[in-house]
N, C-alpha and C. Protein backbone atom coordinates (compact mmCIF):
# COMPACT_ATOMS: atom_id res chain seq x y z
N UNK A 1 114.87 111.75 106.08
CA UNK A 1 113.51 111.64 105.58
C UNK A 1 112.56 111.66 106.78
N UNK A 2 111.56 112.37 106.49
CA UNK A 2 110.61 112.59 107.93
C UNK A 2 109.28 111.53 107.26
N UNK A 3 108.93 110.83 108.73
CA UNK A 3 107.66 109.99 108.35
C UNK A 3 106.43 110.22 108.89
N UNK A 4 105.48 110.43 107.98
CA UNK A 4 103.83 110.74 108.24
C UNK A 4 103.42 109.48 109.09
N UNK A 5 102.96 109.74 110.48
CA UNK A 5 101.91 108.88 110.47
C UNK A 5 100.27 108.93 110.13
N UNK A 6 99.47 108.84 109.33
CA UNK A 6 98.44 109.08 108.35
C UNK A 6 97.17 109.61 109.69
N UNK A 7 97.53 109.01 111.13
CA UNK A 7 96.38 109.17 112.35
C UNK A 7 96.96 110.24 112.93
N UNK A 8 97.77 110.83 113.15
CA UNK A 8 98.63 111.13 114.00
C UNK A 8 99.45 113.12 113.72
N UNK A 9 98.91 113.55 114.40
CA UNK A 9 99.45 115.21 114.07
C UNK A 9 101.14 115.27 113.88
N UNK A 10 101.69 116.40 113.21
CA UNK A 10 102.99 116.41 113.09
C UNK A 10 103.33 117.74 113.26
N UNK A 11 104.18 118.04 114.26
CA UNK A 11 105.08 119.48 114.04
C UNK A 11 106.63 119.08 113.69
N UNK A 12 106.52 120.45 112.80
CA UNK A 12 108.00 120.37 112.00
C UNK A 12 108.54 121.54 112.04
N UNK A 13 109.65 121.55 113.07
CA UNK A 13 110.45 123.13 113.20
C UNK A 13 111.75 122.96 112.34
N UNK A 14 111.44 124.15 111.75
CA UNK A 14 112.41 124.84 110.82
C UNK A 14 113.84 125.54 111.39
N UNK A 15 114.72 125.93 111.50
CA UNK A 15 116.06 126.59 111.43
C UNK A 15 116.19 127.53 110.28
N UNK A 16 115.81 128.85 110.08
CA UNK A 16 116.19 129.58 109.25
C UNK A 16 116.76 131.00 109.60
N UNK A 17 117.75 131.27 108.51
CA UNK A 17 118.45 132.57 108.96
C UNK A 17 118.14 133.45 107.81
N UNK A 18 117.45 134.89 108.27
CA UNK A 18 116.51 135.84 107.70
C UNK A 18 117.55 136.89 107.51
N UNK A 19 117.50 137.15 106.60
CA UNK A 19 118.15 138.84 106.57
C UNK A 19 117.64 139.86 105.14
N UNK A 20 117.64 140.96 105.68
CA UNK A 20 117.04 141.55 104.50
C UNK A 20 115.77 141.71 104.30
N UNK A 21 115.40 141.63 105.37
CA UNK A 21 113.75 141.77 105.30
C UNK A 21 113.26 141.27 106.56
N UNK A 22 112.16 142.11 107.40
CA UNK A 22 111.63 142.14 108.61
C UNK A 22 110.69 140.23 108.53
N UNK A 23 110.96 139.55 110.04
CA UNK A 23 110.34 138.68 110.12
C UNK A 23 109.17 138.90 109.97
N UNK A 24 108.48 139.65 110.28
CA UNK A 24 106.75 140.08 110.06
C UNK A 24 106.18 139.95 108.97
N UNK A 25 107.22 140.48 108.13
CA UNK A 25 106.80 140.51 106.63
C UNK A 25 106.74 138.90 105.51
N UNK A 26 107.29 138.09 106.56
CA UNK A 26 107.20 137.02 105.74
C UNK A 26 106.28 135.87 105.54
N UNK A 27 105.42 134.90 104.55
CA UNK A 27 104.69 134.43 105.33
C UNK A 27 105.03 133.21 104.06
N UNK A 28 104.60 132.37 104.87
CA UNK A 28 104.94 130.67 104.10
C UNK A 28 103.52 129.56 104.45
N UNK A 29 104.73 128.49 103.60
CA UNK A 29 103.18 127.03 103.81
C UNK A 29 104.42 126.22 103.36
N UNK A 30 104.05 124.95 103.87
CA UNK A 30 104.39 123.72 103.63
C UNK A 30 103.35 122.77 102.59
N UNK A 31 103.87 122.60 101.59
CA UNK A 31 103.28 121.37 100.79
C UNK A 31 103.69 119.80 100.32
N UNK A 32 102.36 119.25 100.34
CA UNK A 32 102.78 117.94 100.33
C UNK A 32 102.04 117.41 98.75
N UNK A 33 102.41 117.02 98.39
CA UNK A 33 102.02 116.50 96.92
C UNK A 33 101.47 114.76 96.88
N UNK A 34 100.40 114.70 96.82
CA UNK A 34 100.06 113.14 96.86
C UNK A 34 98.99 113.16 95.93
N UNK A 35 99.54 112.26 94.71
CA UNK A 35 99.12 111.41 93.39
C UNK A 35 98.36 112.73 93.06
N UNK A 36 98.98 113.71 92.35
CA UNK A 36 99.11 115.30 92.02
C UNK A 36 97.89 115.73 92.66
N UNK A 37 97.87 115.91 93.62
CA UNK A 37 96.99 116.76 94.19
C UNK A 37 97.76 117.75 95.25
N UNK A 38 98.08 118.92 95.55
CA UNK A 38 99.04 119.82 96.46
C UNK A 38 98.40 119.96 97.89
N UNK A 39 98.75 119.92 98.91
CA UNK A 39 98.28 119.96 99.94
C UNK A 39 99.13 121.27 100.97
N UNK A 40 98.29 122.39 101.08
CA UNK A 40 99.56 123.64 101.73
C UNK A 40 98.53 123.32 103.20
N UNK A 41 100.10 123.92 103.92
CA UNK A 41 99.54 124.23 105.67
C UNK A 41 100.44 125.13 105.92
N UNK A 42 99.69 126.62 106.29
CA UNK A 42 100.30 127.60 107.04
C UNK A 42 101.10 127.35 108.11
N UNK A 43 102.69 128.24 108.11
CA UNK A 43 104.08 128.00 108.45
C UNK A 43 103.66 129.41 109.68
N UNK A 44 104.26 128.58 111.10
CA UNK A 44 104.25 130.59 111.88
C UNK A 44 106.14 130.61 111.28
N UNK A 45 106.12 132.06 111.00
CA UNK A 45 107.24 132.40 110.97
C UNK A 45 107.78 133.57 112.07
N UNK A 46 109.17 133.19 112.97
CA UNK A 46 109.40 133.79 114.32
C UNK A 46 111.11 134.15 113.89
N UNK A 47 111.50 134.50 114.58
CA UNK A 47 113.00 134.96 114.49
C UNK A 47 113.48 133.97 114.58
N UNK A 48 114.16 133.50 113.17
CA UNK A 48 115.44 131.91 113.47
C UNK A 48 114.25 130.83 113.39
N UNK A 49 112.90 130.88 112.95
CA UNK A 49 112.37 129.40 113.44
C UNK A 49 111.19 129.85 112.25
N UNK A 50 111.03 128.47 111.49
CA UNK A 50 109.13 128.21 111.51
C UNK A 50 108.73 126.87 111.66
N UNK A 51 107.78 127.35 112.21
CA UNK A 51 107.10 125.89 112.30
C UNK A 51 105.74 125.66 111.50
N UNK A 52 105.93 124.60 111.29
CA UNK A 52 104.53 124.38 110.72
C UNK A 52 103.56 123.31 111.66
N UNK A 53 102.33 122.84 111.93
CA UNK A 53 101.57 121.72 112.10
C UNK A 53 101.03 121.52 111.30
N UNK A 54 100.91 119.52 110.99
CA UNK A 54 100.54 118.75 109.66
C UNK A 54 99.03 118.03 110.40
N UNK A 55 97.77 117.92 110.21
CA UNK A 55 97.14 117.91 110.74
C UNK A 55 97.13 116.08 110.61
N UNK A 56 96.21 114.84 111.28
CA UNK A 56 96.29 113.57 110.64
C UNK A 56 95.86 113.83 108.91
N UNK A 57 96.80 112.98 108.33
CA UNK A 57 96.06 113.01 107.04
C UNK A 57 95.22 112.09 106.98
N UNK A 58 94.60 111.27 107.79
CA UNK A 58 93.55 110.48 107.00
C UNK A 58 92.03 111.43 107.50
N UNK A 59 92.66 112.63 107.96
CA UNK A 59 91.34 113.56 108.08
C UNK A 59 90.48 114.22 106.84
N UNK A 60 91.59 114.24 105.92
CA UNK A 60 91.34 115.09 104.32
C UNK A 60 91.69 114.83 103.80
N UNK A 61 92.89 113.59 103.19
CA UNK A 61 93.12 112.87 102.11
C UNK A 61 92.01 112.01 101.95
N UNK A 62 91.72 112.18 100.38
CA UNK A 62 90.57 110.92 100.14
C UNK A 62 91.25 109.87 99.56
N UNK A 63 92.07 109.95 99.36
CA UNK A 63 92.99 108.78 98.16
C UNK A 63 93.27 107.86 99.64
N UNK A 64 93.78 106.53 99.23
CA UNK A 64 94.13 105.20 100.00
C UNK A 64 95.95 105.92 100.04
N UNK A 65 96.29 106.04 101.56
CA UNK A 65 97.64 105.77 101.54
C UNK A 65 98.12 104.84 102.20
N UNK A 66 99.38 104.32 101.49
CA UNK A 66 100.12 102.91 101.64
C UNK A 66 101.03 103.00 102.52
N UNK A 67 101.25 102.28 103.57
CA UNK A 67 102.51 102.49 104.39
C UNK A 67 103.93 102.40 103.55
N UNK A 68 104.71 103.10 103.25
CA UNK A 68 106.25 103.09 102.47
C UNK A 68 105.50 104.19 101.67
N UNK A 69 104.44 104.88 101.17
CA UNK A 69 104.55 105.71 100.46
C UNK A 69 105.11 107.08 100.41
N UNK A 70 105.29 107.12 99.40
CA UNK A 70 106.49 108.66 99.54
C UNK A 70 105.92 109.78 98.83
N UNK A 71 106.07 111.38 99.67
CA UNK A 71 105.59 112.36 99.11
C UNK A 71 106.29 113.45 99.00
N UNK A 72 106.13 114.46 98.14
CA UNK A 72 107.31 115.27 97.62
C UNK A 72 106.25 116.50 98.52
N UNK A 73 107.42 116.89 99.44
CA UNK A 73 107.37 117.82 100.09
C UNK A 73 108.12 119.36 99.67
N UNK A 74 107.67 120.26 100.36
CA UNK A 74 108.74 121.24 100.04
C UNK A 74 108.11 122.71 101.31
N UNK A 75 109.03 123.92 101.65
CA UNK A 75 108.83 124.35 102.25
C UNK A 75 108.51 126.02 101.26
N UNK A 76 107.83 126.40 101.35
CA UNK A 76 107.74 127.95 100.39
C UNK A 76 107.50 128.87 101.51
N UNK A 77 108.68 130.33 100.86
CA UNK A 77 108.70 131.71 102.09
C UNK A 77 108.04 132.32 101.05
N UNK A 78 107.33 133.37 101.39
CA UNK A 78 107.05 134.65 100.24
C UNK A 78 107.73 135.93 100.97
N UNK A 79 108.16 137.10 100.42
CA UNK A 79 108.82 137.92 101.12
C UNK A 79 108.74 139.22 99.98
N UNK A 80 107.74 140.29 100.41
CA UNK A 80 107.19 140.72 99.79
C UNK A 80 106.66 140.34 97.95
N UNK A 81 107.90 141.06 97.22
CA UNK A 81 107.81 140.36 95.95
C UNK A 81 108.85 138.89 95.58
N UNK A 82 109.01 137.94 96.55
CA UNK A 82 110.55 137.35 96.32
C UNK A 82 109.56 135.84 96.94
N UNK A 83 109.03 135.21 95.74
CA UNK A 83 109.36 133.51 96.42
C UNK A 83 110.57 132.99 96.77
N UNK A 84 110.85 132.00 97.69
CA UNK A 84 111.71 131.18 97.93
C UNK A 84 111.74 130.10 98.72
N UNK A 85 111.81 129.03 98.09
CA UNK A 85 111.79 127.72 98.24
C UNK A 85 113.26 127.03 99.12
N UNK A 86 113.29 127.21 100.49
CA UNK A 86 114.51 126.50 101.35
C UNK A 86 114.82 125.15 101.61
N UNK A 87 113.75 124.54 101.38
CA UNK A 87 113.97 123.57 101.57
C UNK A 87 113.00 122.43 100.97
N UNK A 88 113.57 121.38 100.23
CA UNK A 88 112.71 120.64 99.47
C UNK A 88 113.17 118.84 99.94
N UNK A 89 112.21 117.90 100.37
CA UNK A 89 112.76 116.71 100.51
C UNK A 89 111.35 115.69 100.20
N UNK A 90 111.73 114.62 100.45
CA UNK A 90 110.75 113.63 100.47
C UNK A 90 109.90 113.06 101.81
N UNK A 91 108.89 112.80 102.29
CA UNK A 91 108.10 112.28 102.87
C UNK A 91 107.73 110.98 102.88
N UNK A 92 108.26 110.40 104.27
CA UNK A 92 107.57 108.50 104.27
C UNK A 92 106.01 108.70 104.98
N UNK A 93 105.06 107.78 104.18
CA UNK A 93 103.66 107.51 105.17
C UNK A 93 103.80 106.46 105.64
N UNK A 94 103.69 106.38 107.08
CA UNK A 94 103.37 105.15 108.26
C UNK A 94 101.79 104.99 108.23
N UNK A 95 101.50 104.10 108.43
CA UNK A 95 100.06 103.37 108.60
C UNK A 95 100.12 102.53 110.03
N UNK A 96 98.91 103.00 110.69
CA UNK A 96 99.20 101.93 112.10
C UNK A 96 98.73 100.70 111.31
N UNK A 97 98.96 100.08 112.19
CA UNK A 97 98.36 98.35 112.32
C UNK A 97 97.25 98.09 111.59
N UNK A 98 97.32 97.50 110.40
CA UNK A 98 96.37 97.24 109.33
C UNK A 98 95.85 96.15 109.29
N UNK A 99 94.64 95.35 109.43
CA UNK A 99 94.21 93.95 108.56
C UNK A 99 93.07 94.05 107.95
N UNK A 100 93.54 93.55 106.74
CA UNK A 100 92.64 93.31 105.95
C UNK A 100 92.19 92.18 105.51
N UNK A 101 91.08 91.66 105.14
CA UNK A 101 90.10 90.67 104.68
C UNK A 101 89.70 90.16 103.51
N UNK A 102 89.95 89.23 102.94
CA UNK A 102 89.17 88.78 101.72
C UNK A 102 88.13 87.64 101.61
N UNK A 103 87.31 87.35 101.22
CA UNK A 103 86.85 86.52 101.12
C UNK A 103 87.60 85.01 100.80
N UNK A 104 87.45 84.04 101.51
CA UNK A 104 87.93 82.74 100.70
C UNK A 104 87.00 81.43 99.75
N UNK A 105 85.82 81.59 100.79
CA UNK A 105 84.78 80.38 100.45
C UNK A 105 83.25 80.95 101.19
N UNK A 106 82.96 80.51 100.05
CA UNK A 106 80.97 81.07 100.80
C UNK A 106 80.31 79.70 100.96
N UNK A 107 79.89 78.87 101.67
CA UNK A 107 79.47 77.81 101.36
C UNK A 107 77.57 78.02 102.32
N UNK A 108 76.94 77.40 101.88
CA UNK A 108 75.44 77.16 101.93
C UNK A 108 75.37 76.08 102.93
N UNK A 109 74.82 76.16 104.23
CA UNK A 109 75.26 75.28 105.35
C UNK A 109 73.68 75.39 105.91
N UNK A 110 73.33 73.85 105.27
CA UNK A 110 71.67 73.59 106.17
C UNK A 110 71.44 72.58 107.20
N UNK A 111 70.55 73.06 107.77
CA UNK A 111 70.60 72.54 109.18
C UNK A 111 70.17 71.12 108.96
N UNK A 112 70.40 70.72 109.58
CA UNK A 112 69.91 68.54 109.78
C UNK A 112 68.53 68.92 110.70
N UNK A 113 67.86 68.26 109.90
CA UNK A 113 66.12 67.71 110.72
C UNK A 113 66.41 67.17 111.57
N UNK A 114 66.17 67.75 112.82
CA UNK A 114 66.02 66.77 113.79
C UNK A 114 64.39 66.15 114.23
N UNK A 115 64.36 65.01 114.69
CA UNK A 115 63.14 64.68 115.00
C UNK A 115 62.73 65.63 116.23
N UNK A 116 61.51 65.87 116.22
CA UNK A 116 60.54 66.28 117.76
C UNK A 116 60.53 65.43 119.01
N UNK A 117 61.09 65.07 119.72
CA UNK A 117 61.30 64.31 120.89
C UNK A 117 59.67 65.22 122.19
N UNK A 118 58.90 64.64 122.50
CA UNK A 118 58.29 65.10 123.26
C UNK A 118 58.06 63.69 124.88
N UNK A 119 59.01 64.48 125.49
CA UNK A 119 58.56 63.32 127.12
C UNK A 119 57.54 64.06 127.93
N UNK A 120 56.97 62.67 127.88
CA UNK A 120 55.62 62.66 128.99
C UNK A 120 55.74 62.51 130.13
N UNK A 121 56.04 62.96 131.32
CA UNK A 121 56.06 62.66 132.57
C UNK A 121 54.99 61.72 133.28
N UNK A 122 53.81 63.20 133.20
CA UNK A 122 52.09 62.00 133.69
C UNK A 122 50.96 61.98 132.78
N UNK A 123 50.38 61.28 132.96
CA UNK A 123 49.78 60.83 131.83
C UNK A 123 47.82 61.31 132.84
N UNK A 124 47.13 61.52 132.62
CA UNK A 124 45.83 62.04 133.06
C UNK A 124 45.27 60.92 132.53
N UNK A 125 44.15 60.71 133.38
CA UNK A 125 43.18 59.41 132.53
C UNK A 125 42.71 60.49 131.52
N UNK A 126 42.30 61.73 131.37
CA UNK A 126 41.51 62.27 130.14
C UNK A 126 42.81 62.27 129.11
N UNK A 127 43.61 62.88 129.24
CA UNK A 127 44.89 63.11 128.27
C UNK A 127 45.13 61.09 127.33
N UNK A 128 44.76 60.16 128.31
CA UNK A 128 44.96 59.00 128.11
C UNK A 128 44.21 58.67 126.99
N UNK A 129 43.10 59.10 127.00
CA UNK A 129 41.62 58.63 126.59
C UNK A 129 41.56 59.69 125.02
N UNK A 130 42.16 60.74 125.25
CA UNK A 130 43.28 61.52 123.63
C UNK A 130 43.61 61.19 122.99
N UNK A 131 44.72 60.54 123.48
CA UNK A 131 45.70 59.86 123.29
C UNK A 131 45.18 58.75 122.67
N UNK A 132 44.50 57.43 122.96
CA UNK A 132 43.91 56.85 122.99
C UNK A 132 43.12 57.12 121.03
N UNK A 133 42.22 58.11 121.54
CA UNK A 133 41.47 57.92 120.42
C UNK A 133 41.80 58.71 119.51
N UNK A 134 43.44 59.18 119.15
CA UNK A 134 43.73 60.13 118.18
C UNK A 134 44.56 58.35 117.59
N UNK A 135 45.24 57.80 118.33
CA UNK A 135 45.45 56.73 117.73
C UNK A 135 44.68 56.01 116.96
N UNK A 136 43.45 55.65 117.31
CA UNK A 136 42.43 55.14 116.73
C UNK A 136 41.67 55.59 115.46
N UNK A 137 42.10 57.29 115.58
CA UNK A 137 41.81 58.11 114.20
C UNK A 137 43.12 57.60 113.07
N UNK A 138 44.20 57.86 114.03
CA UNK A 138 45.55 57.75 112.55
C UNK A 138 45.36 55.93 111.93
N UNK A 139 44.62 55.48 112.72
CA UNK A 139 44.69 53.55 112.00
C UNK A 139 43.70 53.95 111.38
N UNK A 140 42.20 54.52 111.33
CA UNK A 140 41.26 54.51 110.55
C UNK A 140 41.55 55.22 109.32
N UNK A 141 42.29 56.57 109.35
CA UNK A 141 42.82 56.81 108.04
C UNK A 141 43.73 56.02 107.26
N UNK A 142 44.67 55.58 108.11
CA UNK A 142 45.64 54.49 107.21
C UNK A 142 44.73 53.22 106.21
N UNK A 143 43.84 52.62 107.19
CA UNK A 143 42.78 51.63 107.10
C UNK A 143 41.88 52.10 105.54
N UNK A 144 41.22 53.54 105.62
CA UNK A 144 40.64 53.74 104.49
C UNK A 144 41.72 53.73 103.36
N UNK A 145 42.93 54.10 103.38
CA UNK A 145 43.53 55.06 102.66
C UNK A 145 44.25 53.35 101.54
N UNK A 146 44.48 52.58 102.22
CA UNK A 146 44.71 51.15 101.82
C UNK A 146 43.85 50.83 100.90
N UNK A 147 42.72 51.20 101.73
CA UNK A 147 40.98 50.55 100.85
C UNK A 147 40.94 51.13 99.76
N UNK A 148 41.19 52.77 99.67
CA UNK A 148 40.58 53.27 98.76
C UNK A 148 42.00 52.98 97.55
N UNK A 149 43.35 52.84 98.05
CA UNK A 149 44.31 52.10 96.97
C UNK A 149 43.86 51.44 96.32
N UNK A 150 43.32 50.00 96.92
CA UNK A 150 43.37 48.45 96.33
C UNK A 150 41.33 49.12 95.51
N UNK A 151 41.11 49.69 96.20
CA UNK A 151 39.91 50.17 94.61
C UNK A 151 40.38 50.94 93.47
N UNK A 152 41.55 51.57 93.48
CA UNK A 152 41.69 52.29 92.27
C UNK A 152 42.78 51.20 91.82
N UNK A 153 43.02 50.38 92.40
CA UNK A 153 43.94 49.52 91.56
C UNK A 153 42.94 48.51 90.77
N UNK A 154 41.83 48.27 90.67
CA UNK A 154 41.02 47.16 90.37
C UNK A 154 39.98 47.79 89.13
């Protein structure tokens, strides 16, 4: 059994003994059959020999092939009016090194608040005097904001 690798070019020399008709005159293909679709590649035919080259198949197969998969091969001569079929066998596909992926878990991952940390090194008497009276703003709002509570409570 001969094995495809699906990346990877293939030559396949033949042994045949011709008689009865000029090598010139003959002309062939190799086919490969995968999930019925026929696949031919022109055979050179030479005295005592053909060869064929199988190009990568993952160049022009569109179908998914499986590593262990098997394909029905066969070799066809034509010779003027005379098909003939010499040789017929099966095909293994190799796959290089595969991984594949599935999903397991999607999870929603939010970040933790952190507080604003801001250090002061120096402090400016003006920056102080800011400072200073932005404090004096946040107590006066707190201060009204109390007041204007305890009036709508009354």
């Amino acid at each position: 059994m001969i094995k495809l690798n699906i990346t990877e070019k293939k030559e396949i020399k033949f042994d045949v003994n011709v008689s009865g008709i000029n090598v010139r005159d003959l002309l062939g293909s190799i086919r490969l059959k995968i999930e019925e679709i026929e696949y031919g590649f022109p055979v050179k035919v030479m005295d005592g020999t053909v060869i064929v080259e199988i190009p990568p198949l993952d160049e022009f197969v569109k179908q998914e092939l499986r590593d262990g998969q098997t394909l029905n091969a066969k070799l066809e001569i034509i010779a003027v009016d005379t098909y003939i079929v010499p040789w017929e066998d099966v095909m293994m596909i190799e796959t290089p090194v595969k991984i594949e992926a599935t999903i397991s878990e999607v999870r929603d991952i939010k970040e933790e608040e952190k507080p604003i940390v801001i250090k002061v090194s120096k402090v400016t008497p003006m920056v102080k005097k800011l400072i200073e009276k932005k404090k004096e703003t946040v107590i006066e709002k707190k201060k009204s904001s109390r007041f204007r509570d305890s009036l709508e409570k009354k």
